[in-house]
C-alpha atoms as a PDB file:
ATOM      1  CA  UNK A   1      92.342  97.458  79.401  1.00  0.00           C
ATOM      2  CA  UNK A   2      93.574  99.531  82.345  1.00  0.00           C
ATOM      3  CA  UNK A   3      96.432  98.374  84.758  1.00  0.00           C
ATOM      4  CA  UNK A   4      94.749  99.764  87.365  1.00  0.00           C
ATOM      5  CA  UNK A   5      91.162  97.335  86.667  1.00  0.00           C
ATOM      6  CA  UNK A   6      92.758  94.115  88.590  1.00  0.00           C
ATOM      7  CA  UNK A   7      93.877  96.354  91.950  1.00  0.00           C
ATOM      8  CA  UNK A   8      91.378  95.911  94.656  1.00  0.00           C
ATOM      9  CA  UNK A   9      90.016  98.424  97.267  1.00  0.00           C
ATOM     10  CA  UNK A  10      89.200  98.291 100.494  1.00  0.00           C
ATOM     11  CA  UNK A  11      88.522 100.381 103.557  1.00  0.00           C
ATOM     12  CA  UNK A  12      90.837 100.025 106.697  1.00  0.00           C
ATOM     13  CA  UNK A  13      90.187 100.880 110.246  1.00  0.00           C
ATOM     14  CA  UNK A  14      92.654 103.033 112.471  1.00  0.00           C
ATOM     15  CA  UNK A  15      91.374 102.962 116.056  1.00  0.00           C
ATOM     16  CA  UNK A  16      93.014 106.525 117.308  1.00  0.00           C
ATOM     17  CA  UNK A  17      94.599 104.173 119.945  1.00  0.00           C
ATOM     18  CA  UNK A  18      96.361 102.213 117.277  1.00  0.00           C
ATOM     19  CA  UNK A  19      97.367 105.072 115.347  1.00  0.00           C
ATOM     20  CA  UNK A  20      99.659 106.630 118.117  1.00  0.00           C
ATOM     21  CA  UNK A  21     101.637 103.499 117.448  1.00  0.00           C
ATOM     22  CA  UNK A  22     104.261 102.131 119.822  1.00  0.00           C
ATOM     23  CA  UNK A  23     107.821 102.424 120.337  1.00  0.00           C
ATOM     24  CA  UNK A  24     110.287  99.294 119.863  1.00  0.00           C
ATOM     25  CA  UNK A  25     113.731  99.174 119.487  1.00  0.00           C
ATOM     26  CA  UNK A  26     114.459  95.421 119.465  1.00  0.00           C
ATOM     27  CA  UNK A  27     112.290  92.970 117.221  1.00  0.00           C
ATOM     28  CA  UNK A  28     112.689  88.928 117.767  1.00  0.00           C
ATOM     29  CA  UNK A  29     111.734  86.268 114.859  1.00  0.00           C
ATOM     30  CA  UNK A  30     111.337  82.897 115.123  1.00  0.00           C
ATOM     31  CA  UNK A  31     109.305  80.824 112.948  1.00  0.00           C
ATOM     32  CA  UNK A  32     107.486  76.829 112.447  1.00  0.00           C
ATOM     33  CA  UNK A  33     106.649  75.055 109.664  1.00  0.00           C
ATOM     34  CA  UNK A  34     103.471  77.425 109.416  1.00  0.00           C
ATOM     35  CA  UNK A  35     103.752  80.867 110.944  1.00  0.00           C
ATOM     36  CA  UNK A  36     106.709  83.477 111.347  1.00  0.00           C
ATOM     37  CA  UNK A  37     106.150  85.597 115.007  1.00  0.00           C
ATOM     38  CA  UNK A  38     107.459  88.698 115.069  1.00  0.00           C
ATOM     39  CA  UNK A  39     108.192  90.407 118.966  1.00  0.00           C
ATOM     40  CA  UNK A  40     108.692  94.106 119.088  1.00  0.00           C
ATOM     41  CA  UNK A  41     110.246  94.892 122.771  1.00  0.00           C
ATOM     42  CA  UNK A  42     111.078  98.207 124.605  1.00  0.00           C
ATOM     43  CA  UNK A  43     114.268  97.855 125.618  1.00  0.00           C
ATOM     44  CA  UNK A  44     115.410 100.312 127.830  1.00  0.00           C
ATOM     45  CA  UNK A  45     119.144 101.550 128.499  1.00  0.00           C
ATOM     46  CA  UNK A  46     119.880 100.523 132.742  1.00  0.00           C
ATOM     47  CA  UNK A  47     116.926  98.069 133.272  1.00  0.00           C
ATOM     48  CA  UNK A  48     117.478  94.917 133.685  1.00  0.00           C
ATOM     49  CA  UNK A  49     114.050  93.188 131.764  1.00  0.00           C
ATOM     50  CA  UNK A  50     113.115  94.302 128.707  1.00  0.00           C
ATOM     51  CA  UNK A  51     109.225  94.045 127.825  1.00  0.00           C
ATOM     52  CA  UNK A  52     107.742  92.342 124.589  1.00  0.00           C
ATOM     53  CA  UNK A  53     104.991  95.596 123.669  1.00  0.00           C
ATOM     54  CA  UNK A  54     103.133  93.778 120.478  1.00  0.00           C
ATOM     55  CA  UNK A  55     103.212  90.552 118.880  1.00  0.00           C
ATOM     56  CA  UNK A  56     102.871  89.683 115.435  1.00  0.00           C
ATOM     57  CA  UNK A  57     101.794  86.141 113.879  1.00  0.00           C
ATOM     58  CA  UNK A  58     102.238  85.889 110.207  1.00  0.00           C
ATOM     59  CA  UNK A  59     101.321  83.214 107.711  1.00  0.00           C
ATOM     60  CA  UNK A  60     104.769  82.347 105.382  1.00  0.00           C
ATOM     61  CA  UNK A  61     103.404  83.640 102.479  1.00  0.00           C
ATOM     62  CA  UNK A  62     102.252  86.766 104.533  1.00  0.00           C
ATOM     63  CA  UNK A  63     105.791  87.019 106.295  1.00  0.00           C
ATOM     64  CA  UNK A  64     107.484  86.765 102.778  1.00  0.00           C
ATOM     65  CA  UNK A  65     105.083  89.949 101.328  1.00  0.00           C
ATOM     66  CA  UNK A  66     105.759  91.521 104.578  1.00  0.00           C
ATOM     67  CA  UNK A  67     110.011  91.757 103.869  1.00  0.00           C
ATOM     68  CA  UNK A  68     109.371  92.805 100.252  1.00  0.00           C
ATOM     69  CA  UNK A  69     107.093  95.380 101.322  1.00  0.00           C
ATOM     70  CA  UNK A  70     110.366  96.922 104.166  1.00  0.00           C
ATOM     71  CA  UNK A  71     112.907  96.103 101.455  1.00  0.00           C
ATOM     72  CA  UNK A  72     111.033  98.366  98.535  1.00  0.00           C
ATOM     73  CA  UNK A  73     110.058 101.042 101.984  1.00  0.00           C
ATOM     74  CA  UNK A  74     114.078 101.132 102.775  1.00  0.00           C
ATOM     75  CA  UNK A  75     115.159 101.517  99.456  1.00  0.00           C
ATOM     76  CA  UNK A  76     113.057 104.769  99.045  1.00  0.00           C
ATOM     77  CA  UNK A  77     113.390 105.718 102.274  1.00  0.00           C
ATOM     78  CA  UNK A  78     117.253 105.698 101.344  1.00  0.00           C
ATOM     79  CA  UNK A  79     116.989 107.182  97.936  1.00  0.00           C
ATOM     80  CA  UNK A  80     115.251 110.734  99.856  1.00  0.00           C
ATOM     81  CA  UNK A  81     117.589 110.424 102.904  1.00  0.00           C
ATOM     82  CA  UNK A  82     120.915 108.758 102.553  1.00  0.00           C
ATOM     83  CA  UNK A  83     122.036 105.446 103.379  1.00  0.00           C
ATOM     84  CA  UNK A  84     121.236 103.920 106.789  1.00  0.00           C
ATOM     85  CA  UNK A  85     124.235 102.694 108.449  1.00  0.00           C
ATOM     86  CA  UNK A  86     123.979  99.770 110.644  1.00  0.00           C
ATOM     87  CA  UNK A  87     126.641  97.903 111.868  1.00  0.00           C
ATOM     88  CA  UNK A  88     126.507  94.436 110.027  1.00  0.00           C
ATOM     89  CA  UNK A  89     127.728  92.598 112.683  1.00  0.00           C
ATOM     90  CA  UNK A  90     125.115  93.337 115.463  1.00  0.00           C
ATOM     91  CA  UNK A  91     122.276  93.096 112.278  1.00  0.00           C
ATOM     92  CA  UNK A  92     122.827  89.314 112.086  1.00  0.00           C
ATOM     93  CA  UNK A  93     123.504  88.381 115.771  1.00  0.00           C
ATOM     94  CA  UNK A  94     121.086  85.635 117.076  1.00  0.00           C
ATOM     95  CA  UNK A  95     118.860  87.325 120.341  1.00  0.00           C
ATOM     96  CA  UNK A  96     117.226  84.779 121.641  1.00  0.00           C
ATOM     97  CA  UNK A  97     118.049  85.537 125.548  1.00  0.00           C
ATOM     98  CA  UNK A  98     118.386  81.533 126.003  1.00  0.00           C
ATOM     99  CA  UNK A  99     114.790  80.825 124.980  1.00  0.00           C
ATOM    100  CA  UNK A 100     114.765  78.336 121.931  1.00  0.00           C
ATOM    101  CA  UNK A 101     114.260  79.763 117.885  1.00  0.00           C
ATOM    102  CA  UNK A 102     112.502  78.472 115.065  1.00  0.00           C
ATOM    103  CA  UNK A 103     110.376  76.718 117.525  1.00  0.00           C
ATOM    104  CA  UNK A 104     106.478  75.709 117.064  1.00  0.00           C
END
């Protein structure tokens, strides 16, 4: 029996619009007892609001594939490039710009 015989296949859609993608540099979680929502915002150096550009409403189970899926990405992404260097401090600081987390 081949490995490959249980993967599935399927065709996906890129609209051309979707495929020029969108610039974030700021993502907000917050999660209930059954989604995870994900806000990617533009937020600009000198302006005083930044601007939620997409939202993203995950199931758990989805949300939980989802962070495997950027932790496996990262580590190869490090392994051809180098370690990214973040500052650990501002990776775990709460943004929630006064609005509540882990809300429904």
């Amino acid at each position: 029996m081949e490995e490959n015989q249980n993967e599935q296949h399927f065709n996906v859609e890129l609209s051309e619009e979707i495929a020029e993608g969108i610039f974030t540099n700021l993502s907000l979680i917050s999660h209930s007892n059954s989604e995870f929502i994900l806000d990617f915002i533009r937020f600009m150096p000198g302006v005083p609001k930044a601007k939620v550009k997409s939202r993203l409403i995950l199931t758990p189970d989805h949300a939980k594939r989802l962070m495997y899926m950027l932790q496996d990405n990262l580590e190869k992404f490090e392994a051809a490039n180098g370690k990214i260097n973040i500052n650990e401090e501002s990776a775990n600081m709460p943004l929630n710009f006064g609005g509540p987390t882990a809300m429904a």
